[in-house]
C-alpha atoms as a PDB file:
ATOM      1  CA  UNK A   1      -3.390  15.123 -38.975  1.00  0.00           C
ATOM      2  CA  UNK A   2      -5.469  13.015 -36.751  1.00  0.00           C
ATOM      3  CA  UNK A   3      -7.035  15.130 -34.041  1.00  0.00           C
ATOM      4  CA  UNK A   4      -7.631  14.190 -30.137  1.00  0.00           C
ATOM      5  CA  UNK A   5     -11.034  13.455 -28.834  1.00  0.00           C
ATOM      6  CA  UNK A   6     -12.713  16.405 -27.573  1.00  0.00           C
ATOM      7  CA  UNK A   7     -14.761  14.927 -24.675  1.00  0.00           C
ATOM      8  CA  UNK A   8     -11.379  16.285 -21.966  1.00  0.00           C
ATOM      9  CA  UNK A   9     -11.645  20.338 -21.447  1.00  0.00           C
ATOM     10  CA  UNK A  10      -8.504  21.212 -20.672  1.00  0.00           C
ATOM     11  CA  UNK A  11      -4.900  20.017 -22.021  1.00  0.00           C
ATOM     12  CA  UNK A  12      -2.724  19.847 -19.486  1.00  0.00           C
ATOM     13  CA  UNK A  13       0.791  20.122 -21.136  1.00  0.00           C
ATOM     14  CA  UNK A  14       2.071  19.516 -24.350  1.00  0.00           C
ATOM     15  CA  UNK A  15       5.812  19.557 -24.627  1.00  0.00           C
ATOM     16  CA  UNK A  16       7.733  21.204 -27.786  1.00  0.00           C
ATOM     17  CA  UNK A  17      10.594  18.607 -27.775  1.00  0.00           C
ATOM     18  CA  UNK A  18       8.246  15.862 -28.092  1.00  0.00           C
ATOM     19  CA  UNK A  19      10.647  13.180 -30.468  1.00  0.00           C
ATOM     20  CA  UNK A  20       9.224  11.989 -33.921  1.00  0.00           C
ATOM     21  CA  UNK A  21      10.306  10.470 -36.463  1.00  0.00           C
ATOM     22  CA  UNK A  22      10.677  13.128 -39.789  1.00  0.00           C
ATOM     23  CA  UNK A  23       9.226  11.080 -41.978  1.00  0.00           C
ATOM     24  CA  UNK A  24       5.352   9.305 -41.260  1.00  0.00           C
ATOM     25  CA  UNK A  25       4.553   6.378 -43.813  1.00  0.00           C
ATOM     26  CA  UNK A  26       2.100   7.382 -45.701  1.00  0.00           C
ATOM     27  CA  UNK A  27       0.205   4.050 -46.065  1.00  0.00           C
ATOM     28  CA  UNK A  28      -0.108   4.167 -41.930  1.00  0.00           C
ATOM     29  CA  UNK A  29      -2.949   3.988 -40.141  1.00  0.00           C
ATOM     30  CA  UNK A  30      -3.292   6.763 -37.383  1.00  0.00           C
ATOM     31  CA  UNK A  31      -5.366   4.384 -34.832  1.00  0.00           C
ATOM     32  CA  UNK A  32      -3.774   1.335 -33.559  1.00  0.00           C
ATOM     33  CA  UNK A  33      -6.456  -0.725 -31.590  1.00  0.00           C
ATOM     34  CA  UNK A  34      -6.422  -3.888 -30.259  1.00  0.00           C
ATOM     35  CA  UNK A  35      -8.827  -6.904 -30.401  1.00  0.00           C
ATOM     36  CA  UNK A  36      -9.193  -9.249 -27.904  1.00  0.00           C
ATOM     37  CA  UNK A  37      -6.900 -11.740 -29.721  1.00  0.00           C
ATOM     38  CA  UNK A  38      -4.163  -9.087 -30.284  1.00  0.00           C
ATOM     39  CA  UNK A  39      -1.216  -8.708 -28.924  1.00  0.00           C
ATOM     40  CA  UNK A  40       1.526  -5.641 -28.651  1.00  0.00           C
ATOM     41  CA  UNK A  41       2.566  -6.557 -32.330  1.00  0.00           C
ATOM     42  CA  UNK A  42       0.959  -3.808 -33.722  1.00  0.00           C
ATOM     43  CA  UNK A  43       1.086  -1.417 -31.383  1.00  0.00           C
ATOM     44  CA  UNK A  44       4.662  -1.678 -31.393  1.00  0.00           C
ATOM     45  CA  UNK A  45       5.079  -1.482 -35.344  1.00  0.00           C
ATOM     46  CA  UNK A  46       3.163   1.531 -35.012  1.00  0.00           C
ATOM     47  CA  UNK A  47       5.413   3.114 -32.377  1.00  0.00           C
ATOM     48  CA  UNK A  48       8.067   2.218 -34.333  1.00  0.00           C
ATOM     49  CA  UNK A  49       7.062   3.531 -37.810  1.00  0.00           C
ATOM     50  CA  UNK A  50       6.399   6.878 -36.251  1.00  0.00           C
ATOM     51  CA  UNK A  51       7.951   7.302 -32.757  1.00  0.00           C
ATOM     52  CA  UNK A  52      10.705   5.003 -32.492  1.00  0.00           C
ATOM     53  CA  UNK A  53      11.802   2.159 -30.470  1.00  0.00           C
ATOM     54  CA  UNK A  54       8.647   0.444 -29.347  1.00  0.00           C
ATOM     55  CA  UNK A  55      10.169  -1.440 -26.026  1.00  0.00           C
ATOM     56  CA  UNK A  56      11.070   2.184 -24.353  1.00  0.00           C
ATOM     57  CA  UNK A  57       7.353   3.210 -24.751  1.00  0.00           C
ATOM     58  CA  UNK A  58       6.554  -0.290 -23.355  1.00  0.00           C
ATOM     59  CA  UNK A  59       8.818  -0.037 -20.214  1.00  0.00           C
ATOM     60  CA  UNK A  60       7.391   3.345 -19.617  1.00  0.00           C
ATOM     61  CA  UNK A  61       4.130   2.582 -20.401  1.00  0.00           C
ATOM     62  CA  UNK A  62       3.945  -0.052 -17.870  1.00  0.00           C
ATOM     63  CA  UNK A  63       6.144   1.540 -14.887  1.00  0.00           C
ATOM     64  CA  UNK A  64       3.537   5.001 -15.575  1.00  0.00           C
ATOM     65  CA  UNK A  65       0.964   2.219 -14.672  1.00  0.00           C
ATOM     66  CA  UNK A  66       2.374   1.099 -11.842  1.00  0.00           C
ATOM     67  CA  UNK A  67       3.482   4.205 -10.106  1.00  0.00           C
ATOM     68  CA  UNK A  68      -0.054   5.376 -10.334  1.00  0.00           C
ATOM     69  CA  UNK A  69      -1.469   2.253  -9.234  1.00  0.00           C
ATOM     70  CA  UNK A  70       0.608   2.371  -6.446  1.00  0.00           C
ATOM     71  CA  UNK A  71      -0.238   5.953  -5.940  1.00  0.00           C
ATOM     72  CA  UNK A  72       3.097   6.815  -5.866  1.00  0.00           C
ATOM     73  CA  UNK A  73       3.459  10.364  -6.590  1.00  0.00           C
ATOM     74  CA  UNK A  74       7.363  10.579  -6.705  1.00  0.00           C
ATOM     75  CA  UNK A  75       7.312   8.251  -9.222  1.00  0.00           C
ATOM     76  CA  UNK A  76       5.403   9.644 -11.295  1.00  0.00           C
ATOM     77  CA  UNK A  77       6.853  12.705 -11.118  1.00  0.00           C
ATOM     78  CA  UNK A  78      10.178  11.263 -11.870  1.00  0.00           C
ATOM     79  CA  UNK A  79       8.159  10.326 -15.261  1.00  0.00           C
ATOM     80  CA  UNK A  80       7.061  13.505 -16.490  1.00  0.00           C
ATOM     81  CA  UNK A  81       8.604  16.137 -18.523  1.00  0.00           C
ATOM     82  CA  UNK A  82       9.240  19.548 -17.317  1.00  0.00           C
ATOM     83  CA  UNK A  83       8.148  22.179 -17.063  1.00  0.00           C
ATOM     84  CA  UNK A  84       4.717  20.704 -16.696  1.00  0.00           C
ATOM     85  CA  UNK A  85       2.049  22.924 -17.173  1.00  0.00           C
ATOM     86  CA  UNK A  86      -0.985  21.333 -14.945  1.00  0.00           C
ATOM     87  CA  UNK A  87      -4.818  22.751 -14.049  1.00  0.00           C
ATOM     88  CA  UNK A  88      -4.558  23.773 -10.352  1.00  0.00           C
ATOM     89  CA  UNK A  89      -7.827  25.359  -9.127  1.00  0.00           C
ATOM     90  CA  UNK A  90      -9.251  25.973 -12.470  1.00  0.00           C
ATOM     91  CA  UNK A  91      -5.988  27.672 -13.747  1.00  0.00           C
ATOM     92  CA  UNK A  92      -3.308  26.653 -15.745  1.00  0.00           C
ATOM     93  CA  UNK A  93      -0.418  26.473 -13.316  1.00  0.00           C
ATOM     94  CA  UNK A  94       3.352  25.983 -14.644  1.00  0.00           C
ATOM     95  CA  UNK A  95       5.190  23.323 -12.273  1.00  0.00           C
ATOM     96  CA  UNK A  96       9.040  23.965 -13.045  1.00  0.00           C
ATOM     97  CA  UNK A  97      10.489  20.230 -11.285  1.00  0.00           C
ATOM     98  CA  UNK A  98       8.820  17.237  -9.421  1.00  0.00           C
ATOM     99  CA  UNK A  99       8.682  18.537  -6.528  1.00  0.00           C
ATOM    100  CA  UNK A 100       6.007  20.741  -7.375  1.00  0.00           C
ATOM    101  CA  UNK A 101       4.304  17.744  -9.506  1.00  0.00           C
ATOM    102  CA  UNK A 102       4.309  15.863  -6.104  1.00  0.00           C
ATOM    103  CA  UNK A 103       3.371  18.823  -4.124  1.00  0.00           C
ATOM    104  CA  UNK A 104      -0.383  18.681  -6.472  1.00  0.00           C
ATOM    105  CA  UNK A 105      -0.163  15.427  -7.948  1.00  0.00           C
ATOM    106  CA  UNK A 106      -3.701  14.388  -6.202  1.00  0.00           C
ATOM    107  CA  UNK A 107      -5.242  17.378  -7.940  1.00  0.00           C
ATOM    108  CA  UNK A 108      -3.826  15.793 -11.331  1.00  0.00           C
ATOM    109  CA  UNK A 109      -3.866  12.656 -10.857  1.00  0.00           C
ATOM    110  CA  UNK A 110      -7.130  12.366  -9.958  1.00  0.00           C
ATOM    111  CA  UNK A 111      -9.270   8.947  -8.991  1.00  0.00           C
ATOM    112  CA  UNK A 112     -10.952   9.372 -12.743  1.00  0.00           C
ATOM    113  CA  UNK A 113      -7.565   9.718 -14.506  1.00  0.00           C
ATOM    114  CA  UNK A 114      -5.752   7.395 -12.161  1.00  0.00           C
ATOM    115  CA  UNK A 115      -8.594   4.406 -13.333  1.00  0.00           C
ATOM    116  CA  UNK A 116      -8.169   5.103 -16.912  1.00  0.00           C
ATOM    117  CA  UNK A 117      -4.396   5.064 -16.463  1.00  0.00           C
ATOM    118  CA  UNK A 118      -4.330   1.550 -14.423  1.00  0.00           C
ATOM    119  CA  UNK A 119      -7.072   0.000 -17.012  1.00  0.00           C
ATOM    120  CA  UNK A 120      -5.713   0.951 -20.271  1.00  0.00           C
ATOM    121  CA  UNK A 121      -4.203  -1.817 -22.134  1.00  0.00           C
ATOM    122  CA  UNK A 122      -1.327  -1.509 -24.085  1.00  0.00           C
ATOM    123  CA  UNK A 123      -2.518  -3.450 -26.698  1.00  0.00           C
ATOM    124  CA  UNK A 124      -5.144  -1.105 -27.597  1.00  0.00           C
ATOM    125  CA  UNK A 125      -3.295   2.193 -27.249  1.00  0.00           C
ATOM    126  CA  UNK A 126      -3.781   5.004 -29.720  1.00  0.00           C
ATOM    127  CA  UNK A 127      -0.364   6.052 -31.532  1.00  0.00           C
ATOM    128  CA  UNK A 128       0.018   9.413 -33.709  1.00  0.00           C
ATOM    129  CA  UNK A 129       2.991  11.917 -33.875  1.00  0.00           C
ATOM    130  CA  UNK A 130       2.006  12.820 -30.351  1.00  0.00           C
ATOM    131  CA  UNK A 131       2.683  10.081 -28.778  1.00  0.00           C
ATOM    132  CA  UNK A 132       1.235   7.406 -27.283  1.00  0.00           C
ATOM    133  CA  UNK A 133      -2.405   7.759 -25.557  1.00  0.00           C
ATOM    134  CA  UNK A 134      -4.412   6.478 -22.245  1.00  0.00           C
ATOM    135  CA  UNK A 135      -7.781   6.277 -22.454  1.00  0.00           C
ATOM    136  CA  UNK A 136      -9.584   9.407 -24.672  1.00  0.00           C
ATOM    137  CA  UNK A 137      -6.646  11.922 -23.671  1.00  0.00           C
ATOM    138  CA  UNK A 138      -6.650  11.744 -20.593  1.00  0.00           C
ATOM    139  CA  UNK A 139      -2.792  10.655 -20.240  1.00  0.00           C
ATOM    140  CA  UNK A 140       0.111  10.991 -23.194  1.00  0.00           C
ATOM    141  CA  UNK A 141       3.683   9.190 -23.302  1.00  0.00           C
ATOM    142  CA  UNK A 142       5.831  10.444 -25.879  1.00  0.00           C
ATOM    143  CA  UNK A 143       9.720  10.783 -26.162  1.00  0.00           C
ATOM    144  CA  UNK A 144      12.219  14.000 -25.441  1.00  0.00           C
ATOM    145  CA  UNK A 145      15.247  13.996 -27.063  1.00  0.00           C
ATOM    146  CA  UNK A 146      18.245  14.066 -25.750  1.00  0.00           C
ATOM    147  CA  UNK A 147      20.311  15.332 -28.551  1.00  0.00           C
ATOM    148  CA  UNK A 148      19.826  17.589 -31.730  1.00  0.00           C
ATOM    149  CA  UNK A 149      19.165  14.807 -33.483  1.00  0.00           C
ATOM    150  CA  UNK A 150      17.114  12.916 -31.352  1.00  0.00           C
ATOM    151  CA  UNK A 151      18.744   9.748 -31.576  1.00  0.00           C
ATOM    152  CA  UNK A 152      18.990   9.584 -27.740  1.00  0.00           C
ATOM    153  CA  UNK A 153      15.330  10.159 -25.988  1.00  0.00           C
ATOM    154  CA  UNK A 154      13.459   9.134 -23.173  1.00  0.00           C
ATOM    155  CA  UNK A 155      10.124   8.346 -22.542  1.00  0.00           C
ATOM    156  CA  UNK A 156       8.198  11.031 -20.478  1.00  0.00           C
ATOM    157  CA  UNK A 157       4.413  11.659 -19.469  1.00  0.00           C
ATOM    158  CA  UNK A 158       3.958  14.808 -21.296  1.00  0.00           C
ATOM    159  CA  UNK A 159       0.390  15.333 -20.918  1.00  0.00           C
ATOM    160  CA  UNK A 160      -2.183  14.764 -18.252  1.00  0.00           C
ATOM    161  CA  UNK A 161      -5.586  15.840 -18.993  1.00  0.00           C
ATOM    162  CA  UNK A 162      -8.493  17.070 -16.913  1.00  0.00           C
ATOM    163  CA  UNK A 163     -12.126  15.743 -17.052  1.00  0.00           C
ATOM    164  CA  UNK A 164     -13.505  19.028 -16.342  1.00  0.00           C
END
């Protein structure tokens, strides 16, 4: 199992109904980077060999980017699956709803995280079982079912991570 970078201290929430497929390929490669020259193409065949339905990651992917562009925190909360578990003043705070999200989003979404959010091309995302990732960490996408068998999810932020 491919591991995250470790250069981010603190995980910020990783969510238990994350959506994957059952089976990985074997044969499939657990980085997906982009060259200059590349496009989404591979990205999305990774997303769909493991996660499913490469245009919802891409829709999400890109509205994620402009909400925090945009710095709009009600937005982004309307992004992210809950309960969110978030670093508050050095402790691990659980935020039930987005109203709480909004209430510290400037503590989470920091200027650092915010850059590496608004810069990150999806062509050169990192794709695993746990989703899809900004930067080294600092930001995850992944889906949450709907349904038992997850054939119904949507796209959520389920992680945010702090440079500290």
């Amino acid at each position: 199992m491919q591991t995250k970078p470790t250069r981010l201290a603190a995980l910020v929430l990783v969510s238990a109904a994350s959506c994957q497929r059952a089976e990985t390929p074997a044969a499939a490669p657990n980085v997906v980077t982009g060259t200059p020259d590349a496009g989404t193409g591979d990205v999305n065949a990774r997303i769909q060999s493991i996660l499913g339905e490469p245009a919802r990651y891409e829709q999400a992917f890109a509205a994620f980017q402009k909400a925090v562009a945009a710095h709009d925190a009600k937005a982004v909360a309307a992004m992210v699956a809950y309960p969110f578990t978030a670093n508050v003043g050095g402790r691990k705070v659980k935020l039930p709803d987005a109203a709480a999200f909004v209430r510290h989003y400037d503590v989470i979404v920091t200027p650092a995280i915010a850059n590496v959010i608004t810069r990150q091309r999806y062509a050169d995302l990192f794709v695993n079982a746990d989703g899809v990732m900004f930067g080294q960490g600092e930001a995850w996408l992944n889906g949450i079912c709907k349904d038992a068998g997850c054939k119904d999810f949507d796209v959520r932020v389920i992680a945010i991570q702090s440079a500290n």
